[in-house]
Protein backbone atom coordinates (compact mmCIF):
# COMPACT_ATOMS: atom_id res chain seq x y z
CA UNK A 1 44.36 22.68 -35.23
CA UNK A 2 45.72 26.10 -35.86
CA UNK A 3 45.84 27.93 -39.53
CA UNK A 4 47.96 30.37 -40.40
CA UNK A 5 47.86 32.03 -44.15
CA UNK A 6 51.26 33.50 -45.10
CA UNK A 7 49.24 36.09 -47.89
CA UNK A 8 46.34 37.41 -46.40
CA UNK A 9 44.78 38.04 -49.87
CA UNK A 10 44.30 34.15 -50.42
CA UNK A 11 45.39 34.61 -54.34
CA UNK A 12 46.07 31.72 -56.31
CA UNK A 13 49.94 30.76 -55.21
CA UNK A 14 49.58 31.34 -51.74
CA UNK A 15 50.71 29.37 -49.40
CA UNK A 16 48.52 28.04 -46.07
CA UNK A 17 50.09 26.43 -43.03
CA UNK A 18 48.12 23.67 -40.96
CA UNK A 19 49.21 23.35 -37.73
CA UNK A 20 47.92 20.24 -35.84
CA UNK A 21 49.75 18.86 -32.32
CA UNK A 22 53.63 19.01 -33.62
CA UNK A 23 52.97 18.57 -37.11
CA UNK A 24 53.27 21.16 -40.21
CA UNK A 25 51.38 20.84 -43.33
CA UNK A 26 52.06 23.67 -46.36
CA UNK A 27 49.36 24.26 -48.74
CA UNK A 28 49.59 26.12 -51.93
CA UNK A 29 46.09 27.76 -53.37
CA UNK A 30 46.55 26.36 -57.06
CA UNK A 31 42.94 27.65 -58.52
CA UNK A 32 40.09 29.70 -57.33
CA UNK A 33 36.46 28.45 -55.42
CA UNK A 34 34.12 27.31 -58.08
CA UNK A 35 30.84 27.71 -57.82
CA UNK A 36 29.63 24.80 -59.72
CA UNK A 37 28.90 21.89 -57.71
CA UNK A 38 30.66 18.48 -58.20
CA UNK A 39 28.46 15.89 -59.57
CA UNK A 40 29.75 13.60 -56.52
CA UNK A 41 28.50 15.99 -53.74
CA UNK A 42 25.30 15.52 -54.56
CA UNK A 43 25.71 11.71 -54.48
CA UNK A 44 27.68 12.27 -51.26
CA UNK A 45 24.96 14.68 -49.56
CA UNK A 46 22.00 11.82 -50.61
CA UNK A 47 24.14 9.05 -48.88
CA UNK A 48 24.81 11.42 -46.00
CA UNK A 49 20.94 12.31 -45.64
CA UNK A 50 20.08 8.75 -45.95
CA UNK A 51 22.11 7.56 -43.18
CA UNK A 52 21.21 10.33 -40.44
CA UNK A 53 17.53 10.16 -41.60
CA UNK A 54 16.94 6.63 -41.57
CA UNK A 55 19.37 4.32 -40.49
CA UNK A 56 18.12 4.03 -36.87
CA UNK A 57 15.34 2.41 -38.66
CA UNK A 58 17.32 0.23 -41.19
CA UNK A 59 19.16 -1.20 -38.09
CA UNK A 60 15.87 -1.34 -36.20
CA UNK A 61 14.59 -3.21 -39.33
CA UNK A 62 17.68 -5.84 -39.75
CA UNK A 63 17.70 -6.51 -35.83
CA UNK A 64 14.11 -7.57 -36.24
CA UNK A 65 14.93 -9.88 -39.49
CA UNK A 66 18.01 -11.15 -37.29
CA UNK A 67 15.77 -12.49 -34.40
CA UNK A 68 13.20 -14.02 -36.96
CA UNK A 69 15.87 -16.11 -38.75
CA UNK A 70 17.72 -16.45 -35.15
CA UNK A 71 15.13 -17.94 -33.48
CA UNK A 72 13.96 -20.01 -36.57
CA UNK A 73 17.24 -21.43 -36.86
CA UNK A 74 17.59 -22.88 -33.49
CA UNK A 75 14.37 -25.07 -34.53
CA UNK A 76 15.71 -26.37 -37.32
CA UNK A 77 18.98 -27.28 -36.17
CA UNK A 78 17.60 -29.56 -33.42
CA UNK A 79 15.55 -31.43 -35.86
CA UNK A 80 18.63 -32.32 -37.47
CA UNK A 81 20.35 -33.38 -34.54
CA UNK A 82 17.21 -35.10 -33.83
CA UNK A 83 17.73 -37.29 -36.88
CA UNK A 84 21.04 -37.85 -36.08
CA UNK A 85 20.09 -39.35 -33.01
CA UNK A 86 17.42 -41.72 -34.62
CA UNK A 87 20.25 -42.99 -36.85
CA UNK A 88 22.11 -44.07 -34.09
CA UNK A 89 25.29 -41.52 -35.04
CA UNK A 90 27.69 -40.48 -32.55
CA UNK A 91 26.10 -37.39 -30.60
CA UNK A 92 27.64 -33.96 -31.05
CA UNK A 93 28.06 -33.85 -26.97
CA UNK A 94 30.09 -36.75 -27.79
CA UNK A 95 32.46 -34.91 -30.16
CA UNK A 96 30.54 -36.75 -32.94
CA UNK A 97 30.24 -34.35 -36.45
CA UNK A 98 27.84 -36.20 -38.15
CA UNK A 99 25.58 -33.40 -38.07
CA UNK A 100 27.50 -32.04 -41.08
CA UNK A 101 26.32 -34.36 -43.19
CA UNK A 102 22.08 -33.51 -42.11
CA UNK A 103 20.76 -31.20 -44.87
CA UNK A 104 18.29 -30.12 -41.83
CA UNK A 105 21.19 -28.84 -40.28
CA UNK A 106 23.06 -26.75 -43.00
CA UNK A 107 19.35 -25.21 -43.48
CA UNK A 108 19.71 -24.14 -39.66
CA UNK A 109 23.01 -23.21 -39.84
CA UNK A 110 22.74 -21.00 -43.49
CA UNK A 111 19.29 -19.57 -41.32
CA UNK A 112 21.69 -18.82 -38.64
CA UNK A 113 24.34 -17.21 -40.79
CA UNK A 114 21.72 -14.95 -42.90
CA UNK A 115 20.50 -14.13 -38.98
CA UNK A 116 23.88 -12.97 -38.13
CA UNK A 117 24.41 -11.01 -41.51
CA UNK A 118 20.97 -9.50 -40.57
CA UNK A 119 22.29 -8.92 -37.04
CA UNK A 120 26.30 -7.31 -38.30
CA UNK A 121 24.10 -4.49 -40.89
CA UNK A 122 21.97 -3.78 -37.55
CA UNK A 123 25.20 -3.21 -35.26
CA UNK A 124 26.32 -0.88 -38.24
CA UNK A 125 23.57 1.44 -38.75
CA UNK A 126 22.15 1.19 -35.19
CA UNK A 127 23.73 1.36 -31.24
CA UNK A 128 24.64 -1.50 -29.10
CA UNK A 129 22.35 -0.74 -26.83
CA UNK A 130 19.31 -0.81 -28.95
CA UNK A 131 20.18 -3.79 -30.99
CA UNK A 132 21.10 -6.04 -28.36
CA UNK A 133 17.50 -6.21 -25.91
CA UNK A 134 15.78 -7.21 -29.56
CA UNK A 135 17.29 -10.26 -29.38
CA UNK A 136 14.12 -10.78 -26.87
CA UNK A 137 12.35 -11.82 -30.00
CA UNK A 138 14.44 -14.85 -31.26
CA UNK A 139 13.71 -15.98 -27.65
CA UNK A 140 9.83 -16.12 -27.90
CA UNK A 141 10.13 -17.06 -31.70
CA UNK A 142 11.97 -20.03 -30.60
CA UNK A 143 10.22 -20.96 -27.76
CA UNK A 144 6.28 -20.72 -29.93
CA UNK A 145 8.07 -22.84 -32.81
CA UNK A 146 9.60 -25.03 -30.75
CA UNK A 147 6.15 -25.87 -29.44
CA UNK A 148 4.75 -26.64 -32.60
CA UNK A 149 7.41 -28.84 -34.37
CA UNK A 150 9.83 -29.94 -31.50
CA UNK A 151 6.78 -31.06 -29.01
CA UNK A 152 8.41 -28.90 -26.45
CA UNK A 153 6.91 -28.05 -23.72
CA UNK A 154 7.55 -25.68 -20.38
CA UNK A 155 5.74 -25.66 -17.45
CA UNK A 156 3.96 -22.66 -16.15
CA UNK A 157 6.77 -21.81 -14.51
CA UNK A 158 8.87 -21.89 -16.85
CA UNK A 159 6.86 -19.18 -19.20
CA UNK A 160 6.76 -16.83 -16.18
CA UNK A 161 10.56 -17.15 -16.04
CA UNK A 162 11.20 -16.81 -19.98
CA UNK A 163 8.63 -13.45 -19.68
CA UNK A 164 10.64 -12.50 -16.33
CA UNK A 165 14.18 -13.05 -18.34
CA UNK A 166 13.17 -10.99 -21.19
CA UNK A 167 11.47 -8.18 -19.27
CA UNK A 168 14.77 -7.85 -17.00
CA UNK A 169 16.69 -7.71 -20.14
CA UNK A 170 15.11 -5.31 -21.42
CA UNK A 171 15.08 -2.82 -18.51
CA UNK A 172 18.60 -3.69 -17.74
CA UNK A 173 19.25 -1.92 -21.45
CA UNK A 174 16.89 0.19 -21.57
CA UNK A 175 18.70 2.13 -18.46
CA UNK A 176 22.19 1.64 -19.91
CA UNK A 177 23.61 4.63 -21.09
CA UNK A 178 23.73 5.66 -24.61
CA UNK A 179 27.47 4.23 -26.36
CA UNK A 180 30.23 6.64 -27.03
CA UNK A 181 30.47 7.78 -30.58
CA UNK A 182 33.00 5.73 -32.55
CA UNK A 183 33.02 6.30 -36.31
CA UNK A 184 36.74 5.48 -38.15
CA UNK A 185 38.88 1.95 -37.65
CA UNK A 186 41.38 4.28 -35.55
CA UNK A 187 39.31 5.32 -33.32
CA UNK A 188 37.90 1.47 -32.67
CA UNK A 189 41.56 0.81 -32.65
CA UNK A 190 42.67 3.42 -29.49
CA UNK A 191 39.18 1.58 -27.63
CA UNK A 192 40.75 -1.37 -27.89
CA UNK A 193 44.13 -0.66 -27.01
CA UNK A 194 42.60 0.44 -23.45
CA UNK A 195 43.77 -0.49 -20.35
CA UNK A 196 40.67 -1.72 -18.61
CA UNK A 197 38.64 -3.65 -21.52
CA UNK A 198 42.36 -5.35 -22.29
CA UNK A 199 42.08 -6.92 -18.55
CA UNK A 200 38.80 -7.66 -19.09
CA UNK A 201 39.23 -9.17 -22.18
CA UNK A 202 41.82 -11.66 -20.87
CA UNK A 203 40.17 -12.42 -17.52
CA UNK A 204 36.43 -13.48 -19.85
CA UNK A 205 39.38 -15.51 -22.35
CA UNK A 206 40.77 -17.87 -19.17
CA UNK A 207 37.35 -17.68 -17.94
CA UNK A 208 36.11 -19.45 -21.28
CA UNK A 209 39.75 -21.53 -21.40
CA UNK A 210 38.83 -22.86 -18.02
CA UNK A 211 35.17 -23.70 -18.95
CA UNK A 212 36.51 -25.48 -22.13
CA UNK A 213 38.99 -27.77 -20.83
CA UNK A 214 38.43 -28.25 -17.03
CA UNK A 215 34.54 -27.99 -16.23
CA UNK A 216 32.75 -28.93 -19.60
CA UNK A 217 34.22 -32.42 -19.61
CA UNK A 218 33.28 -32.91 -16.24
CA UNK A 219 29.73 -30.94 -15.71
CA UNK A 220 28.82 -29.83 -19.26
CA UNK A 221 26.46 -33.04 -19.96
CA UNK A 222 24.43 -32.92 -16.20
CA UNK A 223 24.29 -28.76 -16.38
CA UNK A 224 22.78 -26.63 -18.67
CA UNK A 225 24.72 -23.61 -17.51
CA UNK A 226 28.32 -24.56 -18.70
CA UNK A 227 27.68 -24.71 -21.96
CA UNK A 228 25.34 -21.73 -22.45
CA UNK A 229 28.23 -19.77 -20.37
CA UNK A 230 30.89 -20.37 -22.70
CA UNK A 231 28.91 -19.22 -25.37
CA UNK A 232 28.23 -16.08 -23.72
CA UNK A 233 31.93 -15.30 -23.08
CA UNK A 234 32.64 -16.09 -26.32
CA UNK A 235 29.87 -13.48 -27.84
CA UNK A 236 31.51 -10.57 -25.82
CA UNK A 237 34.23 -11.24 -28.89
CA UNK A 238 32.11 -11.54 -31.51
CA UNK A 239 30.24 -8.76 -30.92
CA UNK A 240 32.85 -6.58 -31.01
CA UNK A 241 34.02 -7.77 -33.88
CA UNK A 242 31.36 -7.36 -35.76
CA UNK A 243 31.05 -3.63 -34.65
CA UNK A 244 34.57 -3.12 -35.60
CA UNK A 245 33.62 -4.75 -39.10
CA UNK A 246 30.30 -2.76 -39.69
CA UNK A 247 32.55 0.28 -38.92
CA UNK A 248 35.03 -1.08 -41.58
CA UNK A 249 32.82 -1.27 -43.94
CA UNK A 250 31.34 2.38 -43.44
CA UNK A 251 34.71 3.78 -43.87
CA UNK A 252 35.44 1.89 -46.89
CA UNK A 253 32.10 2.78 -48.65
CA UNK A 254 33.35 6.89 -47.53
CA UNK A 255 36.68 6.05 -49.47
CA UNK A 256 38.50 6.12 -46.03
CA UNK A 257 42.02 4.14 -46.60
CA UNK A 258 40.76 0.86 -44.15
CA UNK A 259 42.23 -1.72 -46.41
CA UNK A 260 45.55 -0.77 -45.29
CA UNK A 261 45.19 -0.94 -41.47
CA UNK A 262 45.27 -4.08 -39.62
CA UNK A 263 42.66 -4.50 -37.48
CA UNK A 264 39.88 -5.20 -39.64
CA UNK A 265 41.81 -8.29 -40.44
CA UNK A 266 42.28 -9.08 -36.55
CA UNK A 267 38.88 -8.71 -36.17
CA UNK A 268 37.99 -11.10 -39.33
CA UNK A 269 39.96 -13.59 -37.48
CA UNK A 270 38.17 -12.79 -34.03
CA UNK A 271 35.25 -13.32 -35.52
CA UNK A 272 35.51 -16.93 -36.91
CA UNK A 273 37.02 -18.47 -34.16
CA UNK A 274 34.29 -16.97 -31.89
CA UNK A 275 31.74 -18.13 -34.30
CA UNK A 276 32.74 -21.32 -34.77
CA UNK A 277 32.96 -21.90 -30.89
CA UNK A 278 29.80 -20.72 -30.21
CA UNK A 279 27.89 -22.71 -32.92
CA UNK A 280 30.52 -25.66 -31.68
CA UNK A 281 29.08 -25.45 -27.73
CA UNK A 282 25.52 -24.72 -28.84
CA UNK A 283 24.77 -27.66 -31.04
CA UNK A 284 26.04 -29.43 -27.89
CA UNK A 285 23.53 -27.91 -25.57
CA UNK A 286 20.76 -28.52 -27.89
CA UNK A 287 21.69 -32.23 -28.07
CA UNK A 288 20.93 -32.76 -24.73
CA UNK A 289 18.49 -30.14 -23.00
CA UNK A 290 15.40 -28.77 -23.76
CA UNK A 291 15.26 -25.51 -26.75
CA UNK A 292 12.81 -24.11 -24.47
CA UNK A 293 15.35 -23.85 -21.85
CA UNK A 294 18.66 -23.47 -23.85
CA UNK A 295 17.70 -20.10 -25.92
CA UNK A 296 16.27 -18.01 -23.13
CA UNK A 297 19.23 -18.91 -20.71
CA UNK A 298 21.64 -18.36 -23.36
CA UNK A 299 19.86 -15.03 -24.21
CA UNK A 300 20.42 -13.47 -20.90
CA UNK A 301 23.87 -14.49 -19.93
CA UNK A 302 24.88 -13.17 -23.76
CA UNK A 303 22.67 -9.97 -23.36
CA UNK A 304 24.21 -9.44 -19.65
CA UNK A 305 27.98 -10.12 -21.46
CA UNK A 306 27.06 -8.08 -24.12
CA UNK A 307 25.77 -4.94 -22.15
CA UNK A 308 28.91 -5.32 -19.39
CA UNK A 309 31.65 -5.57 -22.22
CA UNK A 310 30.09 -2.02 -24.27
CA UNK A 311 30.05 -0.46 -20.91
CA UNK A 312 33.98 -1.24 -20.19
CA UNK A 313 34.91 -0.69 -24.01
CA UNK A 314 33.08 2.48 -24.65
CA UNK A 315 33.29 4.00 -20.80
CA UNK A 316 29.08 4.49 -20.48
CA UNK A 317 29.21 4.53 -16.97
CA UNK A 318 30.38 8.35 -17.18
CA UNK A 319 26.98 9.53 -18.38
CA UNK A 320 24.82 7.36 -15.99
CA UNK A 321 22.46 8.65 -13.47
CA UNK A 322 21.50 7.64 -10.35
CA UNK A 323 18.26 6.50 -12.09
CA UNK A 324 20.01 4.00 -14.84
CA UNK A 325 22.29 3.03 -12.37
CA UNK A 326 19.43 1.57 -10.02
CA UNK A 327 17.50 0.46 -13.17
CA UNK A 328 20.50 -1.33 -14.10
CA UNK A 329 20.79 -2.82 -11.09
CA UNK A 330 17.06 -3.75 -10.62
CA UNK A 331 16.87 -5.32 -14.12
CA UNK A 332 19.81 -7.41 -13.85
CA UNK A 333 18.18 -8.65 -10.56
CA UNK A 334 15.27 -9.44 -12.64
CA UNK A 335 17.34 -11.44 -14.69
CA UNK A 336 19.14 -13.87 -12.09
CA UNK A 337 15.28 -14.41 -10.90
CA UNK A 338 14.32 -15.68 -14.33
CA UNK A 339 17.04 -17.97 -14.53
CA UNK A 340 16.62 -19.59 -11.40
CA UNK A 341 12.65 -20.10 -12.05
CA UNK A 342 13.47 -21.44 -15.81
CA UNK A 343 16.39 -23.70 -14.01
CA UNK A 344 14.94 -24.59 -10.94
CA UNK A 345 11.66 -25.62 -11.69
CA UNK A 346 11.97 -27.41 -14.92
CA UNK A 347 11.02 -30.48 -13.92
CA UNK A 348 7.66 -29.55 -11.87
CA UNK A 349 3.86 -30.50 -13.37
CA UNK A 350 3.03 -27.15 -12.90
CA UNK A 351 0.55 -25.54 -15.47
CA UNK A 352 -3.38 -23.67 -15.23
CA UNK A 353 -4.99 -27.13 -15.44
CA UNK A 354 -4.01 -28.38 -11.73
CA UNK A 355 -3.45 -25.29 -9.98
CA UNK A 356 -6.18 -24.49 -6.84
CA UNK A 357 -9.18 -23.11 -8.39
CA UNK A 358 -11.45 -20.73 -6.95
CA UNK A 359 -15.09 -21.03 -7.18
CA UNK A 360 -17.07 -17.80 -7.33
CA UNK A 361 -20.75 -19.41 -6.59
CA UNK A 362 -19.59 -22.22 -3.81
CA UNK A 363 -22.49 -24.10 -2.78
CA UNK A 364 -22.99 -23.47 1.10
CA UNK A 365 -22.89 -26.58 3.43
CA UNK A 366 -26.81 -28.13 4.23
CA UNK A 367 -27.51 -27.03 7.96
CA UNK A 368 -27.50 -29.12 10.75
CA UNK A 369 -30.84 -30.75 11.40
CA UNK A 370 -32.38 -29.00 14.55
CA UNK A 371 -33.40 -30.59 17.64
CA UNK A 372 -36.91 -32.32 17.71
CA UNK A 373 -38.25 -30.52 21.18
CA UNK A 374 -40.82 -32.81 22.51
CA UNK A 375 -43.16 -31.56 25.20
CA UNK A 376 -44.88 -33.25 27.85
CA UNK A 377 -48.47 -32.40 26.74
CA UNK A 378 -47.48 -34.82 23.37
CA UNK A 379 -48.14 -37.96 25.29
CA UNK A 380 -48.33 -40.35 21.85
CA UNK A 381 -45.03 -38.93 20.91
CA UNK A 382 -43.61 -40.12 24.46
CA UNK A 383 -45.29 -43.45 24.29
CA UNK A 384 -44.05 -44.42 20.94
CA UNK A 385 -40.36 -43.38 22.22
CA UNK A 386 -40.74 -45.45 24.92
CA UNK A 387 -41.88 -48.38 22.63
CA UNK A 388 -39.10 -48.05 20.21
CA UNK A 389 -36.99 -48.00 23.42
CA UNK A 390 -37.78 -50.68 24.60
CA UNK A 391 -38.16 -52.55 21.40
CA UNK A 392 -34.88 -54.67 21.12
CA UNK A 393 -33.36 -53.85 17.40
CA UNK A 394 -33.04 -56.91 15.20
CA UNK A 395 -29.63 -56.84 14.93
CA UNK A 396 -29.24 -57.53 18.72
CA UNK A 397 -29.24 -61.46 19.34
CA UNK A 398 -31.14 -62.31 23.03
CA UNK A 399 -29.07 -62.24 26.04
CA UNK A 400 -29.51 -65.62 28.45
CA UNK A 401 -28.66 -65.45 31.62
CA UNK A 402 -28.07 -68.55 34.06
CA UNK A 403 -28.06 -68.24 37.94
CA UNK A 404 -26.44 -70.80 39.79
CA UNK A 405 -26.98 -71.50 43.44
């Protein structure tokens, strides 16, 4: 942007000319530089403190209240779908809806919605990349409550893999690189309008089209995978849309005209169908396989989805080392691991109880009894052997023997 003043004294009725690419803009000086200060700009400044001051921690705050309710509402919705299966009701994986009439479910489902709420304020104050690896908590939160009230249990194999998941998660983001500033609608909008996420965008939406209508019928009830992948693909949408919308609403609370453009309305629109097909494929995955297996698979496949659509959409891999770039690698190694220990060995009796044990004190074997040496001076000792020798046991019956001539 280039200024140009056409009076150099900068008097009232001078005129100011704001150059910016091929556009002019005149501006006339209509009153002098107060010194007063506007009673907004103080209300302004305070806002504009509290945001750079704390709202890392506000969004570090709301992630945590978004796992809590998360992870509690993944309890609570299988309890209802447990009832509806005691009733007798067509099952969700049969395209049954009776769930919507199970008060146990709305509570789940409301839990779930005040989780996400929790979980679009945290994508607004707070980076992708520090929001997302806290979903690691709604993972062990479901998996100790599902213990208590579901009678769920996983093997010892099975823990090690949810711990293995969570930790490869975590490094996995912890070495991504840090997202790209984006802070107005228009600049979401020329992100989106990019070449590369737009093909990867459509190739994770016939990904999901094929999982929907050619393999779920087919596979979705015999493997837990299909229908904890289609959610996945389905969150790389979601969560963009609600990063769009947390950016939305920023604007519009710094009087920024975002009422007027069109994509925050897109993005509403995103946002429910991708909702509603999650929570649609979900409740189908908890009807029929274990909570203790569903969240922690669907945590990492949405985590890894997550992490690989911010990286395309905001161009992080300019800024990555060799380090992140190997810690990336290594983590999401880490991850695949997890999954095939939480998948593979689900249905072992594997726990502390029956595994080899150790003993630090063993009690040594008795020794061999040594040879009696007899010597040749001991002659009662040789006569009684003799005796005993020749002493026929009782056992033995008396041989007869006839000679014939």
């Amino acid at each position: 942007m280039e200024l140009r003043a056409g009076n150099t004294s900068c008097e009232n009725g001078s005129l100011i000319s704001l150059y910016c690419s091929s556009q002019e803009v005149l501006c006339q000086i209509v009153g002098g530089l107060s010194h007063e200060v506007p009673n907004n700009a103080t209300f302004d400044s305070w806002q504009e403190r509290i945001r750079k001051n704390y709202g890392f921690y506000i969004g570090l705050g709301l992630a945590f209240v978004s796992s809590f309710l998360i992870g509690s509402s993944v309890i609570l919705k299988k309890k209802g779908l447990l009832r509806l299966v005691a009733t007798g009701a067509t099952r969700a994986v049969d395209g049954g809806y009776g769930y919507l009439k199970d008060l146990m479910w709305w509570a789940g489902f409301l839990t779930m919605a005040a989780g996400e709420v929790a979980n679009f304020g945290a994508y607004a104050f707070a980076p992708t990349t520090v929001v997302t690896p806290l979903g690691a908590l709604s993972v062990l939160i479901s998996a100790i409550l599902s213990s208590y009230f579901l009678g769920e249990r996983l093997n010892l194999l099975g823990k090690l893999g949810c711990v293995i998941c969570v930790a490869g998660s975590t490094v996995m983001v912890i070495h991504a690189p840090e997202e790209e500033k984006v802070n107005t609608v228009v600049e979401m909008a020329s992100k989106l309008k990019d070449t590369g996420f737009i093909v990867f965008a459509v190739l994770l939406l016939v990904s999901c089209l094929i999982l929907i209508f050619i393999v779920a019928p087919r596979y979705g009830q015999r493997n837990i995978l299909v229908y904890i992948t289609i959610c996945s693909v389905i969150g790389a949408f979601s969560v963009t849309a609600v990063k769009g919308l947390g950016i939305t609403v920023k604007n519009f609370f710094q009087g920024l005209p975002v009422v007027r453009h069109p994509l925050p309305y897109i993005l509403s629109l995103v946002l429910a169908l991708s909702l509603s097909t999650q929570v649609n494929f979900l409740n189908r995955a908890l009807d029929i396989f274990n909570t203790s297996l569903v969240f922690p698979i669907y945590y990492v496949f949405f985590t890894t989805v997550v992490v690989t659509s911010s990286v395309i959409l905001f161009k992080e891999w300019y800024s990555m080392s060799a380090v992140d770039i190997v810690g990336t690698l290594s983590g999401f190694a880490t991850i695949i691991l997890g999954v095939f220990m939480l998948h593979a060995f689900k249905d072992l009796e594997v726990s502390w109880a029956n595994l080899p044990r150790t003993h630090r004190n063993p009690t040594p074997p008795s020794p061999a009894p040594e040879p009696r040496v007899i010597r040749l001076e001991d002659k009662n000792v040789l006569v009684d052997n003799i005796e005993l020798a020749g002493t026929p046991s009782p056992v033995e019956k008396p041989k007869v023997f006839i000679i014939h001539s």
